[in-house]
N, C-alpha and C. Protein backbone atom coordinates (compact mmCIF):
# COMPACT_ATOMS: atom_id res chain seq x y z
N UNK A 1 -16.40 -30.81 6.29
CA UNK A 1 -15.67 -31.10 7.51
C UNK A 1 -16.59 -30.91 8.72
N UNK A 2 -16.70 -32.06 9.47
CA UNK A 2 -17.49 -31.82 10.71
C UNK A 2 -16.40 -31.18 11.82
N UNK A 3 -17.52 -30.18 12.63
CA UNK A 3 -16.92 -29.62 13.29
C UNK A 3 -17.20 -30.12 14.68
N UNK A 4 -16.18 -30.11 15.60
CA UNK A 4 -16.03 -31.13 16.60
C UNK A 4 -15.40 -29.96 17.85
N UNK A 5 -16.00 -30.05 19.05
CA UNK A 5 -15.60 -29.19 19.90
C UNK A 5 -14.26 -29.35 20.73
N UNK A 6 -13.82 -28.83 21.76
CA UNK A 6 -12.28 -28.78 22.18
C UNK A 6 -12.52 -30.07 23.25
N UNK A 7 -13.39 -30.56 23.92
CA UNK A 7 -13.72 -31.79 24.81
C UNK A 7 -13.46 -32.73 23.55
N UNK A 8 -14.33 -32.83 22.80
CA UNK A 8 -14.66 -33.68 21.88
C UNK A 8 -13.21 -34.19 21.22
N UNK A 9 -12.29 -33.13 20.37
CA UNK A 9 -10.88 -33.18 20.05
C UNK A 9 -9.88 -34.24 21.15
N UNK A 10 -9.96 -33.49 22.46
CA UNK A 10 -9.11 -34.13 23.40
C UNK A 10 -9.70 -35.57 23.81
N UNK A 11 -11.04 -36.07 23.86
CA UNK A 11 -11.39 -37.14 24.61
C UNK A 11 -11.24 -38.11 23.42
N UNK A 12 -11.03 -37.97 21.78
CA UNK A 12 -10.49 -38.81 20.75
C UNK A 12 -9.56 -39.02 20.89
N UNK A 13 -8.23 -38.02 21.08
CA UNK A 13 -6.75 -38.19 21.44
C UNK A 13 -6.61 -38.78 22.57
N UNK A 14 -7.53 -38.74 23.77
CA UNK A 14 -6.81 -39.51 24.68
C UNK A 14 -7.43 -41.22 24.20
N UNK A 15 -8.65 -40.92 24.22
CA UNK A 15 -8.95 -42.71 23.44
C UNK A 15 -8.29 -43.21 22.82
N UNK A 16 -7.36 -42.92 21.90
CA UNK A 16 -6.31 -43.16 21.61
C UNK A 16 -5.42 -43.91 21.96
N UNK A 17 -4.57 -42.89 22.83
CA UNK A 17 -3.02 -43.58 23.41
C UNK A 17 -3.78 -44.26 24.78
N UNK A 18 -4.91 -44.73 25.26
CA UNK A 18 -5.29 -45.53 26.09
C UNK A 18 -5.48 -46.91 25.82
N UNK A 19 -4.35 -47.75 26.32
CA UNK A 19 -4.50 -49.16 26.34
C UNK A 19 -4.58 -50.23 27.50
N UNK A 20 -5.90 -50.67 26.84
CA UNK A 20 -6.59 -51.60 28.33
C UNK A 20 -5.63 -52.50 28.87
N UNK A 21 -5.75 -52.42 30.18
CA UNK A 21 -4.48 -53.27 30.68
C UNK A 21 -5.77 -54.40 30.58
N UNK A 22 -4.86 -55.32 30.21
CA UNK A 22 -5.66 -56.95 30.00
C UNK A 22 -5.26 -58.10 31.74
N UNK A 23 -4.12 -57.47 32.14
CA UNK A 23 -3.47 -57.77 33.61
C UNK A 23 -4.48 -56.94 34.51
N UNK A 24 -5.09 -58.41 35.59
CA UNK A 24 -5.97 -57.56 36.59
C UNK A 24 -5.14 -57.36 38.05
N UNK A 25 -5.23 -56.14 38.37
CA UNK A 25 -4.62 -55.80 39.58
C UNK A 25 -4.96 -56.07 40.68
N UNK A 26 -4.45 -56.75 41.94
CA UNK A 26 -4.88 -57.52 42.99
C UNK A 26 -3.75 -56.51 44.12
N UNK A 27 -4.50 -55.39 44.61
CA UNK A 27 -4.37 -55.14 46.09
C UNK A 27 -3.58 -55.99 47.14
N UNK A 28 -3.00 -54.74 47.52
CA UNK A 28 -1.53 -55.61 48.61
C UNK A 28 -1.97 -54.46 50.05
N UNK A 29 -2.46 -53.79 50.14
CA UNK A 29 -2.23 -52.62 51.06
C UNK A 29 -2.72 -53.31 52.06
N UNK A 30 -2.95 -53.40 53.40
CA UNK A 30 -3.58 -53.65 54.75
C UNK A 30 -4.45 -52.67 55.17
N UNK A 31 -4.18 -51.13 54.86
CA UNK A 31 -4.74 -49.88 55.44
C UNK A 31 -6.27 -50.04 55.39
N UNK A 32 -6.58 -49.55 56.74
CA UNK A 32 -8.25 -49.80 56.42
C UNK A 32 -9.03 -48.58 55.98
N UNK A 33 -8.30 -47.25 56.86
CA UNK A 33 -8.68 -46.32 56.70
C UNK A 33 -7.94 -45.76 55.35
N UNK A 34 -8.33 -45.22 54.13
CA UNK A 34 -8.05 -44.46 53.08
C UNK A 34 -8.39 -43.38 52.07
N UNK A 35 -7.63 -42.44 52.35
CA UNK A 35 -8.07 -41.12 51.62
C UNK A 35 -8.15 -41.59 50.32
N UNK A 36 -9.66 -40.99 50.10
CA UNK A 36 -10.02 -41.20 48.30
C UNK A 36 -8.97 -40.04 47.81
N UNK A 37 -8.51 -40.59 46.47
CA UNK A 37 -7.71 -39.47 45.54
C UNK A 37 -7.60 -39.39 44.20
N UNK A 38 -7.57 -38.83 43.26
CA UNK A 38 -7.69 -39.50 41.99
C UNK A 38 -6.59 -39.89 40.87
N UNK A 39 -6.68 -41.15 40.84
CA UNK A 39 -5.84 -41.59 39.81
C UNK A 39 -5.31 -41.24 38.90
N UNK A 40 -4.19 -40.52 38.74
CA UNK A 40 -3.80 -39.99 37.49
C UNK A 40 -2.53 -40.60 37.22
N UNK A 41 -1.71 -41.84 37.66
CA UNK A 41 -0.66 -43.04 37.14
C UNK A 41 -0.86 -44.01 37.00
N UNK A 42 -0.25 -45.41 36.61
CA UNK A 42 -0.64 -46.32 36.74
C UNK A 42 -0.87 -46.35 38.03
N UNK A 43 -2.00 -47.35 38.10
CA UNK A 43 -2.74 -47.97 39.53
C UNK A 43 -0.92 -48.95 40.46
N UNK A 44 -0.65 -49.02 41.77
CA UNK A 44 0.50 -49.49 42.03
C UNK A 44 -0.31 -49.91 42.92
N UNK A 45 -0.03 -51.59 42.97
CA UNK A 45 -0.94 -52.80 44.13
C UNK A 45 -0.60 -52.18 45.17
N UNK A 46 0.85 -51.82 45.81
CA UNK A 46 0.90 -51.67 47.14
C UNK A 46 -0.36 -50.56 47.61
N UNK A 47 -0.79 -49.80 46.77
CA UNK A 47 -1.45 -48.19 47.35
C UNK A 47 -3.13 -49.11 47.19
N UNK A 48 -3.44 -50.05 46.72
CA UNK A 48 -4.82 -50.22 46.39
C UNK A 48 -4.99 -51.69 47.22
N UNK A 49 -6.36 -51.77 48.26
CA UNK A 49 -6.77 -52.76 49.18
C UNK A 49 -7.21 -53.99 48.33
N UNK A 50 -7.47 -55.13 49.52
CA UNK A 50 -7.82 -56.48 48.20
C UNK A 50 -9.10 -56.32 48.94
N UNK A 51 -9.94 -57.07 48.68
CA UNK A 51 -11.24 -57.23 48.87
C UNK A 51 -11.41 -57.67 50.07
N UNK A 52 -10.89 -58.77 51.06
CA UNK A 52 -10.85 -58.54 52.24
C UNK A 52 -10.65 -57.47 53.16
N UNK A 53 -9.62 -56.63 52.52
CA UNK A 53 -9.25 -56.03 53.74
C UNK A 53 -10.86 -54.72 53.57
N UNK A 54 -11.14 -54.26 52.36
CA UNK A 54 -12.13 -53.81 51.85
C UNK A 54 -13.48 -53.88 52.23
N UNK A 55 -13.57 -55.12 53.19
CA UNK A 55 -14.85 -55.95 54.01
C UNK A 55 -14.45 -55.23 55.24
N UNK A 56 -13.42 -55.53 55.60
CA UNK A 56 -13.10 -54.70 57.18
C UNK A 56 -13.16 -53.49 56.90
N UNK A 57 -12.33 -52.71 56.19
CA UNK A 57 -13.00 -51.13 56.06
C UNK A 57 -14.42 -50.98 55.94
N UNK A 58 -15.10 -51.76 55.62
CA UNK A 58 -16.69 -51.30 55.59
C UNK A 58 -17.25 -51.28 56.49
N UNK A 59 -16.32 -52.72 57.49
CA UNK A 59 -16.97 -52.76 58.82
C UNK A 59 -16.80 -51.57 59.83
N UNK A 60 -15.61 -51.48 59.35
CA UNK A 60 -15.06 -50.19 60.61
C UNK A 60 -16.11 -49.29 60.32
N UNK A 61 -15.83 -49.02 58.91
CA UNK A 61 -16.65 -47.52 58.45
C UNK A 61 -17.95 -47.38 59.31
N UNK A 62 -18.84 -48.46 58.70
CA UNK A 62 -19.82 -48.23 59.74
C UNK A 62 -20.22 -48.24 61.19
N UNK A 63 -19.28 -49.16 61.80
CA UNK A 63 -19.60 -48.82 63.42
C UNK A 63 -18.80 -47.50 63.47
N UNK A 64 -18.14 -46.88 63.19
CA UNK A 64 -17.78 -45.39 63.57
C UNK A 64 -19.31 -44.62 63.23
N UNK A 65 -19.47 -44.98 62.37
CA UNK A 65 -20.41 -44.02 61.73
C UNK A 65 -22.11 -44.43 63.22
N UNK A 66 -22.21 -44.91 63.11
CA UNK A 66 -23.44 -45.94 64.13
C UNK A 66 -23.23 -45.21 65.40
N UNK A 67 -21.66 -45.06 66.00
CA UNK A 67 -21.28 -44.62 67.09
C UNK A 67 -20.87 -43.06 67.13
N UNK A 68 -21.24 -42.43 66.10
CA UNK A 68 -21.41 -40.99 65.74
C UNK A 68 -19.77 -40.26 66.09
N UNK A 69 -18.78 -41.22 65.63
CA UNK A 69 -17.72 -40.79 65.81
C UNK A 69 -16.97 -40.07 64.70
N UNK A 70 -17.75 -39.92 63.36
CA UNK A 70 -17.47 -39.58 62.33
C UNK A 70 -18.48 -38.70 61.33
N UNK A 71 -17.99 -37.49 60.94
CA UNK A 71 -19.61 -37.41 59.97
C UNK A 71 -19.72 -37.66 58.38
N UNK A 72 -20.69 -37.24 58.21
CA UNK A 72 -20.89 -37.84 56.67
C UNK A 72 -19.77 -37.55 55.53
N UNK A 73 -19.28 -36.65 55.31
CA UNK A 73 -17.77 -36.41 54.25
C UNK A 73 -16.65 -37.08 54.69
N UNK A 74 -16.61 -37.58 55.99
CA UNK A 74 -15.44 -38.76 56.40
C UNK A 74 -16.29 -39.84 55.48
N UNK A 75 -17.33 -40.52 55.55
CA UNK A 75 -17.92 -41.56 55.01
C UNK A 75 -18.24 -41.21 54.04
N UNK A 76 -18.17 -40.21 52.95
CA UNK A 76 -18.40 -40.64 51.79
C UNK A 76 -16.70 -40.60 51.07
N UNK A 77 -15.99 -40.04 52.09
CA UNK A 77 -14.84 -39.90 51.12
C UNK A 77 -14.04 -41.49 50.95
N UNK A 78 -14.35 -42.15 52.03
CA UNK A 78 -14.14 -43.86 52.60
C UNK A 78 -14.81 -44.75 51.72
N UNK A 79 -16.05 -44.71 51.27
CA UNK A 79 -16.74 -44.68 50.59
C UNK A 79 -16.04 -44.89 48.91
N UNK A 80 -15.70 -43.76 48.70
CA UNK A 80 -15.05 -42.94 47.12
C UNK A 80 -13.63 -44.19 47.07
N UNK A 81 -13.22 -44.48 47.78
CA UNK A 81 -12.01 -44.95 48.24
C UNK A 81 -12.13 -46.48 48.00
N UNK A 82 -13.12 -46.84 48.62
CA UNK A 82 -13.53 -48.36 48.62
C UNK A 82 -13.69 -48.77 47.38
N UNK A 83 -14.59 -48.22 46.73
CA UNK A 83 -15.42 -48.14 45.24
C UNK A 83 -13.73 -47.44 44.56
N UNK A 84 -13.73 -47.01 44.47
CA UNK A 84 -12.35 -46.72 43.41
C UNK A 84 -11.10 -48.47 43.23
N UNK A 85 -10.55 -48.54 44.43
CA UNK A 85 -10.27 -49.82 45.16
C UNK A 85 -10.89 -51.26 44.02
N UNK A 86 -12.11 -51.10 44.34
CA UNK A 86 -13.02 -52.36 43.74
C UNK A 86 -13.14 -52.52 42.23
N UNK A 87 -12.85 -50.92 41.70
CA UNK A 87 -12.84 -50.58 40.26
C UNK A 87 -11.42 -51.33 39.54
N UNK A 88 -10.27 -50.52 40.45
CA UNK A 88 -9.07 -50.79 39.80
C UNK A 88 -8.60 -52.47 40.14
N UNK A 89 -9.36 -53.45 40.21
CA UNK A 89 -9.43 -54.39 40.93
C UNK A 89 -10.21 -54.92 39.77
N UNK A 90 -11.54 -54.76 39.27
CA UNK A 90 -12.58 -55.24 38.81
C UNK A 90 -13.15 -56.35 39.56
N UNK A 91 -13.07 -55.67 40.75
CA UNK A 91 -14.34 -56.40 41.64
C UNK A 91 -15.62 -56.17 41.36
N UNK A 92 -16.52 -57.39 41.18
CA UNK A 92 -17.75 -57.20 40.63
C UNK A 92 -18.91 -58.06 41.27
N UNK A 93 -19.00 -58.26 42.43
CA UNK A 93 -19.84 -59.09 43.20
C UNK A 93 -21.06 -58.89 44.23
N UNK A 94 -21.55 -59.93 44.88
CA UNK A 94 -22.32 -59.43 45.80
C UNK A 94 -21.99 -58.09 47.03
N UNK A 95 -20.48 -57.91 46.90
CA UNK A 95 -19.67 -56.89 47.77
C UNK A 95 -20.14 -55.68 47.32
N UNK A 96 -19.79 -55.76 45.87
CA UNK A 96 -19.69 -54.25 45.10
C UNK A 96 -20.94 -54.00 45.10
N UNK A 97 -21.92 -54.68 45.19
CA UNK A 97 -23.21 -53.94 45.28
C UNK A 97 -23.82 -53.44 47.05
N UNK A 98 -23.59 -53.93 47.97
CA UNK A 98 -23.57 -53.87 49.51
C UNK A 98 -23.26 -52.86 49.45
N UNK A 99 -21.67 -52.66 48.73
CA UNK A 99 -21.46 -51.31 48.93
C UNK A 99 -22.00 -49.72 48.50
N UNK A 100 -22.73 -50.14 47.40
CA UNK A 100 -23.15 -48.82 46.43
C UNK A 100 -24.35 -48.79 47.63
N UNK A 101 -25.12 -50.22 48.27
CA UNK A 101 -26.18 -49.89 48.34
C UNK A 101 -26.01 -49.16 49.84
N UNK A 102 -25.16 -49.34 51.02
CA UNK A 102 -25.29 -49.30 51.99
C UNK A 102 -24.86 -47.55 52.00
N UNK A 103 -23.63 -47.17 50.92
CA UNK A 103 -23.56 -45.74 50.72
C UNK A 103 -24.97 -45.27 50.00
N UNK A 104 -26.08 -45.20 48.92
CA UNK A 104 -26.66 -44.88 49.30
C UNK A 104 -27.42 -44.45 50.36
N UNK A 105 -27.69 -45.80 51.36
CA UNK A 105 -29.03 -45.67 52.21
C UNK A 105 -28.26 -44.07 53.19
N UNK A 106 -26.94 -44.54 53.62
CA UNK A 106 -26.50 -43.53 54.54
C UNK A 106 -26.71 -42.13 54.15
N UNK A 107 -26.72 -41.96 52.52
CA UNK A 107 -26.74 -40.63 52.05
C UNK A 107 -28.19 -40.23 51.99
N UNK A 108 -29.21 -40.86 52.39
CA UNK A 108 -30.25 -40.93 52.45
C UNK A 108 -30.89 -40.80 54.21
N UNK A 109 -30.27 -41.08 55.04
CA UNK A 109 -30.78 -40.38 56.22
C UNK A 109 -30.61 -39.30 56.95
């Protein structure tokens, strides 16, 4: 009998009763500004942005940020938010990368 640790036990059981939603979820919210939080129900369109509005939050994000009206844990938590957003979405484009890249550079000056 292989012996298998208490992570190991639970992350089989949940693999398990996890079934891929094959339905892709398309964002209804308007909000630009949004507290990152973590998902623990189904994903509900009204609470998650579409990809437009997702372009304007980036925009905002950064002229606040440019105009030093905000500091860095406001923008990464906006950030966490966007990218979560784009996940439960399976947005996968020239966007989703702008975005990883432009949160890097910021975490970088």
């Amino acid at each position: 009998k292989v012996f298998k640790s208490k992570y190991q036990q639970k992350k089989e059981r949940l693999a398990k009763n996890v079934k891929p939603s094959k339905e892709i979820i398309v964002g209804t919210c308007t909000t630009l500004e949004k507290t990152f939080y973590r998902q623990v129900s189904e994903p509900d369109p009204r609470l998650i942005r579409p990809e437009w509005v997702l372009r304007k939050s980036l925009k905002m994000i950064l002229q606040k940020w440019k105009r030093n009206e905000v500091d860095y844990v406001y923008v990464c938590n906006q950030f966490k938010s966007i990218r979560q957003d784009m996940t439960m979405q399976r947005i996968k484009n020239d966007f989703t990368v702008k975005v990883y890249e432009t949160h890097a550079r910021l975490a970088l000056e």
